[in-house]
Protein backbone atom coordinates (compact mmCIF):
# COMPACT_ATOMS: atom_id res chain seq x y z
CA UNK A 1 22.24 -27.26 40.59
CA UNK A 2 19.34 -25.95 42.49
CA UNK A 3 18.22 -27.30 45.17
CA UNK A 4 14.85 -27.23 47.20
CA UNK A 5 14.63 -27.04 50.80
CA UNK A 6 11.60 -27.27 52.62
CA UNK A 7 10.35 -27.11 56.85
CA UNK A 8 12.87 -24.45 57.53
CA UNK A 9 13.13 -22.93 60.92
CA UNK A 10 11.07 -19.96 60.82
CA UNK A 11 13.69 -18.06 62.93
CA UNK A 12 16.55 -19.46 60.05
CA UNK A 13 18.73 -16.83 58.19
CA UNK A 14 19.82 -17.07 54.81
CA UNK A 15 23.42 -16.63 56.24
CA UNK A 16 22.90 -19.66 58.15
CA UNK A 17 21.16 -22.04 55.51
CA UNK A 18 24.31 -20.84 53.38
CA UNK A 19 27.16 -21.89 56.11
CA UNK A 20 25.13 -25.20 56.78
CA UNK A 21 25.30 -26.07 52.71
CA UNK A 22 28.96 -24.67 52.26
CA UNK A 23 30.27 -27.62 54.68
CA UNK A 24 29.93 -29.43 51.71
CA UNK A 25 30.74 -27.51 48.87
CA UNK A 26 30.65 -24.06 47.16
CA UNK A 27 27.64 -22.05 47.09
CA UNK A 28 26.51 -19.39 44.80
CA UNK A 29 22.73 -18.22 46.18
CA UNK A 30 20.90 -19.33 49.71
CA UNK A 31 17.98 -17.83 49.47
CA UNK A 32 14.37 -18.71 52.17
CA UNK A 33 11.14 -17.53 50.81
CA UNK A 34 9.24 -14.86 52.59
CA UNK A 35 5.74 -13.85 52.98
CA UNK A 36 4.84 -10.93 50.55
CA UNK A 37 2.58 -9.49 53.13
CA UNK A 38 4.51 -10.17 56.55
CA UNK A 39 8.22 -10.48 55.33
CA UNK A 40 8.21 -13.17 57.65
CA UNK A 41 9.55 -16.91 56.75
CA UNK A 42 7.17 -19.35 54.73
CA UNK A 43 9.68 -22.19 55.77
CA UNK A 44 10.92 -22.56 52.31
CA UNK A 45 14.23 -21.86 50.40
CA UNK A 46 16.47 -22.76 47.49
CA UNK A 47 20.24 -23.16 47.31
CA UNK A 48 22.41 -22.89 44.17
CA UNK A 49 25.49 -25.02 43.90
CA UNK A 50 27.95 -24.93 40.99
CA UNK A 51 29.37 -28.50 41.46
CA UNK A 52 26.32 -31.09 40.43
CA UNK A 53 28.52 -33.78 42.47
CA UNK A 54 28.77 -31.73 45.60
CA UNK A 55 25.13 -30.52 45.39
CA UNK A 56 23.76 -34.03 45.43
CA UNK A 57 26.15 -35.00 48.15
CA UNK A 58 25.12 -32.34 49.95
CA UNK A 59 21.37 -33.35 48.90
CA UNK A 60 21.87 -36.74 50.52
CA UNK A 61 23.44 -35.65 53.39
CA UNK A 62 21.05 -32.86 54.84
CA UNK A 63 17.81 -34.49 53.94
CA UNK A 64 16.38 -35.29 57.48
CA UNK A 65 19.36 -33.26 59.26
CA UNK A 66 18.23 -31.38 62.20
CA UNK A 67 18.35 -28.11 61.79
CA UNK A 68 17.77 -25.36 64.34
CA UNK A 69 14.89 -27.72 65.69
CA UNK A 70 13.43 -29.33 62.72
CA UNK A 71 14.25 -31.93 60.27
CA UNK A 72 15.08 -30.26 56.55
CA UNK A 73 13.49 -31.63 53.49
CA UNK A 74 15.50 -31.27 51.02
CA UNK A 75 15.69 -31.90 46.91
CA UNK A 76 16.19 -31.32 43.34
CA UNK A 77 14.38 -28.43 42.53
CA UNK A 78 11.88 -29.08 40.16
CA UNK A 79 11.58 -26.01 37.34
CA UNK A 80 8.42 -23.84 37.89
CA UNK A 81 5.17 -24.41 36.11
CA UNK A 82 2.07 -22.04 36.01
CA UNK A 83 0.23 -23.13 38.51
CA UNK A 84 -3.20 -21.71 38.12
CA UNK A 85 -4.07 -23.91 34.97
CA UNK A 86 -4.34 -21.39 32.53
CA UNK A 87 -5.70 -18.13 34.52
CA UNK A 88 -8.64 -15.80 33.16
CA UNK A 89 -12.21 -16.52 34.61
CA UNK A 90 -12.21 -20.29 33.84
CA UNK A 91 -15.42 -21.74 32.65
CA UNK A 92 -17.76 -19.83 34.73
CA UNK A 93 -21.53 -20.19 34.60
CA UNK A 94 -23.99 -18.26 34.71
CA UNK A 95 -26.71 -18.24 37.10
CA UNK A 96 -30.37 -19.27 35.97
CA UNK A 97 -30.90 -16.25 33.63
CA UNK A 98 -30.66 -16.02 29.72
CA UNK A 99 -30.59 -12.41 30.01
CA UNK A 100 -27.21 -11.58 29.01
CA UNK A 101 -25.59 -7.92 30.30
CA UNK A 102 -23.88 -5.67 28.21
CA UNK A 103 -20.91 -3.55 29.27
């Protein structure tokens, strides 16, 4: 199962997100998000647990834990969907001209 975790200490390691979510079962991938730019934490991750039983136990259990100073959201991770609602230009207008350019 994957599982979403969200308000992550920014000074958080994946090392210790992983030892936090083996306490209650195995753990394949601990993984927190960073910046593309700054390599620095966005205050996001995902886990992957084998076990569906121990993933959702673990769910229940850390949501609202305290961790390193802040109090982990965590979830089900939904599956990805294109966000940008289809890409290309959009429906763009024009301004107030009819004159139409040629490249």
């Amino acid at each position: 199962m994957n599982i979403y975790v969200s308000n992550i200490a920014f000074k958080a390691t994946d090392n210790e997100l992983r030892e936090l979510f083996e306490q209650h079962g195995e753990v394949t991938s601990a993984k927190i998000i960073l910046d593309k730019m700054t390599q620095r934490s966005r205050g996001f991750g995902f886990i992957e647990m084998p076990d569906t039983a121990s993933a959702q136990q673990a769910i229940a259990e850390l949501n609202n834990f305290n961790f390193l100073g802040k109090d982990l959201s965590v979830n089900e991770a939904r599956p990805k969907t294109d966000s940008n609602g289809g890409g290309g230009y959009g429906n763009r207008s024009g301004g107030g001209s009819s004159f139409k350019k040629r490249w």
